[in-house]
C-alpha atoms as a PDB file:
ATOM      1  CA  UNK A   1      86.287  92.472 114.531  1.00  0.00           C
ATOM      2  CA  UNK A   2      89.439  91.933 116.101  1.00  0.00           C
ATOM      3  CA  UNK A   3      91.401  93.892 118.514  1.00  0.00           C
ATOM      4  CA  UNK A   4      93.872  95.048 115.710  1.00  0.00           C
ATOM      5  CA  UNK A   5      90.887  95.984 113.631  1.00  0.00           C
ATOM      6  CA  UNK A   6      88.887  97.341 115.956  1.00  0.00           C
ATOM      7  CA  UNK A   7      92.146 100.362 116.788  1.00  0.00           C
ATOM      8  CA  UNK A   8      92.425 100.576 113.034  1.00  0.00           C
ATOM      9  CA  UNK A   9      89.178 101.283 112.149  1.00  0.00           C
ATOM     10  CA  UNK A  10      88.700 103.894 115.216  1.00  0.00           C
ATOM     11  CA  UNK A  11      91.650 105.708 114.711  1.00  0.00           C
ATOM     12  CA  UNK A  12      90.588 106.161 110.489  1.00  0.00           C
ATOM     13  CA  UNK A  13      87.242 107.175 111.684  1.00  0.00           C
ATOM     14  CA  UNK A  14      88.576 109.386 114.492  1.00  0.00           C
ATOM     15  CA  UNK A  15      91.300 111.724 111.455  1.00  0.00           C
ATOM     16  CA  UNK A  16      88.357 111.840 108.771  1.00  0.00           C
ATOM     17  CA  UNK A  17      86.220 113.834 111.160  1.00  0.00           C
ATOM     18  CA  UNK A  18      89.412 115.812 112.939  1.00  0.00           C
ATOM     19  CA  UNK A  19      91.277 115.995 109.851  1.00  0.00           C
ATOM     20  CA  UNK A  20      91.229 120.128 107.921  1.00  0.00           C
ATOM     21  CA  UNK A  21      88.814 119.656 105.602  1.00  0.00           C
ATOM     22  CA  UNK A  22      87.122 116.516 107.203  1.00  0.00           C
ATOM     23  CA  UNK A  23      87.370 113.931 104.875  1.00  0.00           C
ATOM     24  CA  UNK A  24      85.507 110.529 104.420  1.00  0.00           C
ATOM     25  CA  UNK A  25      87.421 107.921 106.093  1.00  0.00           C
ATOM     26  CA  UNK A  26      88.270 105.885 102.953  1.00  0.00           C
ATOM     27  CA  UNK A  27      90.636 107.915 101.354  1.00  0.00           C
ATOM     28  CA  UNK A  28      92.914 107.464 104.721  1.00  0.00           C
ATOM     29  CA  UNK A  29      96.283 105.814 104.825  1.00  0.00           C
ATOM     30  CA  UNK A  30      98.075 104.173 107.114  1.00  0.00           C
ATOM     31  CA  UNK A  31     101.183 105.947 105.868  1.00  0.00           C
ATOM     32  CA  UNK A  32      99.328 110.009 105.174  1.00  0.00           C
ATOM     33  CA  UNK A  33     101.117 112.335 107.453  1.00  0.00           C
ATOM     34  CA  UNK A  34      98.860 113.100 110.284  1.00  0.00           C
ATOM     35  CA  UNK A  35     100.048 116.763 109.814  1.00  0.00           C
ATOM     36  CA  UNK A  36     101.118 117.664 106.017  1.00  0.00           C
ATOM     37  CA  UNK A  37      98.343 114.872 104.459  1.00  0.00           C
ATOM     38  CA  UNK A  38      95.241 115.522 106.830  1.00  0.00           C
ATOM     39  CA  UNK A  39      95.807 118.574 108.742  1.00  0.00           C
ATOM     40  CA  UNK A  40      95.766 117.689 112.101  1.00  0.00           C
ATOM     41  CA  UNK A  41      96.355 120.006 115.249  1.00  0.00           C
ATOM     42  CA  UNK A  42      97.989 119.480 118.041  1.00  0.00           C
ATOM     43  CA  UNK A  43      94.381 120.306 119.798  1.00  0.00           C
ATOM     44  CA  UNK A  44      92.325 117.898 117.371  1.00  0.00           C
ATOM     45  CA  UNK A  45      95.275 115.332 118.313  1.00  0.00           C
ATOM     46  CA  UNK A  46      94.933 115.806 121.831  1.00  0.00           C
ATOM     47  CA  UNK A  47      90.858 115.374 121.318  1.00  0.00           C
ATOM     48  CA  UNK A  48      91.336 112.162 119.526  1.00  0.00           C
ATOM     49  CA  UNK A  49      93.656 110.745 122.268  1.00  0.00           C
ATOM     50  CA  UNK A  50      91.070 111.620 125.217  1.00  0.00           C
ATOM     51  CA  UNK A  51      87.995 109.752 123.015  1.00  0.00           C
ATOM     52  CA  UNK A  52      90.462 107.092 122.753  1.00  0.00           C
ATOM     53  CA  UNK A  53      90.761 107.288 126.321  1.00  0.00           C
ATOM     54  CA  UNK A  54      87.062 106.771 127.380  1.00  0.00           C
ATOM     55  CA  UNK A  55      86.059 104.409 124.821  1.00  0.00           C
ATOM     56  CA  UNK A  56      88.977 101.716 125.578  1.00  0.00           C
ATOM     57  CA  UNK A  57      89.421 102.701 128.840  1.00  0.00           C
ATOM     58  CA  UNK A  58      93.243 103.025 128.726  1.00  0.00           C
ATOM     59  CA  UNK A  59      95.212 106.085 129.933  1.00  0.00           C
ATOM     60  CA  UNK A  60      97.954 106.531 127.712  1.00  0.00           C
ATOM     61  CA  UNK A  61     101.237 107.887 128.650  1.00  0.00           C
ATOM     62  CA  UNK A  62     101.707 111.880 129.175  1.00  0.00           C
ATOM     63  CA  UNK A  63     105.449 111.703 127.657  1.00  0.00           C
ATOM     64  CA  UNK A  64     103.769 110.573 123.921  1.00  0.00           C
ATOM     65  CA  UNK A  65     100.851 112.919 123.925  1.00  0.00           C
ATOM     66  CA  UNK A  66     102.760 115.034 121.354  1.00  0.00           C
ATOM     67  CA  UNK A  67     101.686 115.071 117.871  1.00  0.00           C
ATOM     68  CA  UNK A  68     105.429 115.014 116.889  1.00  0.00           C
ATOM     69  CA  UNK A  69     105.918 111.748 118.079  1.00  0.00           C
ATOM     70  CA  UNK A  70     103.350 110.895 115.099  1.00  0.00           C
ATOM     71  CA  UNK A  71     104.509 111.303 111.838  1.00  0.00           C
ATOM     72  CA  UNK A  72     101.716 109.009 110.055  1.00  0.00           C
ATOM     73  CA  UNK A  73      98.047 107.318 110.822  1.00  0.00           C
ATOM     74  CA  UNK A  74     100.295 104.132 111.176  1.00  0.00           C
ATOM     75  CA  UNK A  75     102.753 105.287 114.126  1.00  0.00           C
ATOM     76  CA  UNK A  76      99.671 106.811 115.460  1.00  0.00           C
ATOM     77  CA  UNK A  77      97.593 103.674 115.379  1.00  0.00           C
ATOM     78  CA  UNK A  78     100.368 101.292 116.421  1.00  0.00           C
ATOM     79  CA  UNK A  79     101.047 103.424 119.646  1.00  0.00           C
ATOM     80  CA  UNK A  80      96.851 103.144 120.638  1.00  0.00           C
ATOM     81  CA  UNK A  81      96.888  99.478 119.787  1.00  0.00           C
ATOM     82  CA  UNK A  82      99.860  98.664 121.940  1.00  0.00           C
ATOM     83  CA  UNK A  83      98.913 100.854 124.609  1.00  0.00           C
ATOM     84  CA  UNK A  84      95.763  98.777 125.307  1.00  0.00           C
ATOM     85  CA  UNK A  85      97.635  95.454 125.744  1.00  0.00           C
ATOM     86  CA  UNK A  86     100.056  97.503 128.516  1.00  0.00           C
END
């Protein structure tokens, strides 16, 4: 799996167990809204980012831990991807 795939694949597994209802992780998008399509918090966000966190062992940037910066799985996904080649 590569590093692209790897992100991918953790941050579509990550929303179908945070999303409201949890959902299985193939009917996730790269372009649902994190918010209006799967129901994410700003708490459940803010969970997701810290598991992202441990498991890459990365510390992401305080200024873009807002779920607004987010408006789909994609932006969401591209931002964790980058962030581990920073």
């Amino acid at each position: 799996m590569t590093p692209v795939d790897e992100v991918d694949d953790w941050v579509v597994r990550q929303l179908a167990v945070l999303s409201i209802p949890p959902r299985p992780a193939e009917e996730i998008t790269a372009q649902q809204s994190l918010t209006e399509d799967l129901g994410v918090d700003s708490l459940a966000f803010i969970e997701a980012l810290v598991s992202f966190e441990e498991k890459f062992g990365v510390r992401l940037d305080e200024d873009r831990l807002l779920l607004s910066s987010y408006a789909k799985v994609q932006d969401l996904a591209d931002y964790l991807r980058d962030s581990r080649t920073s």
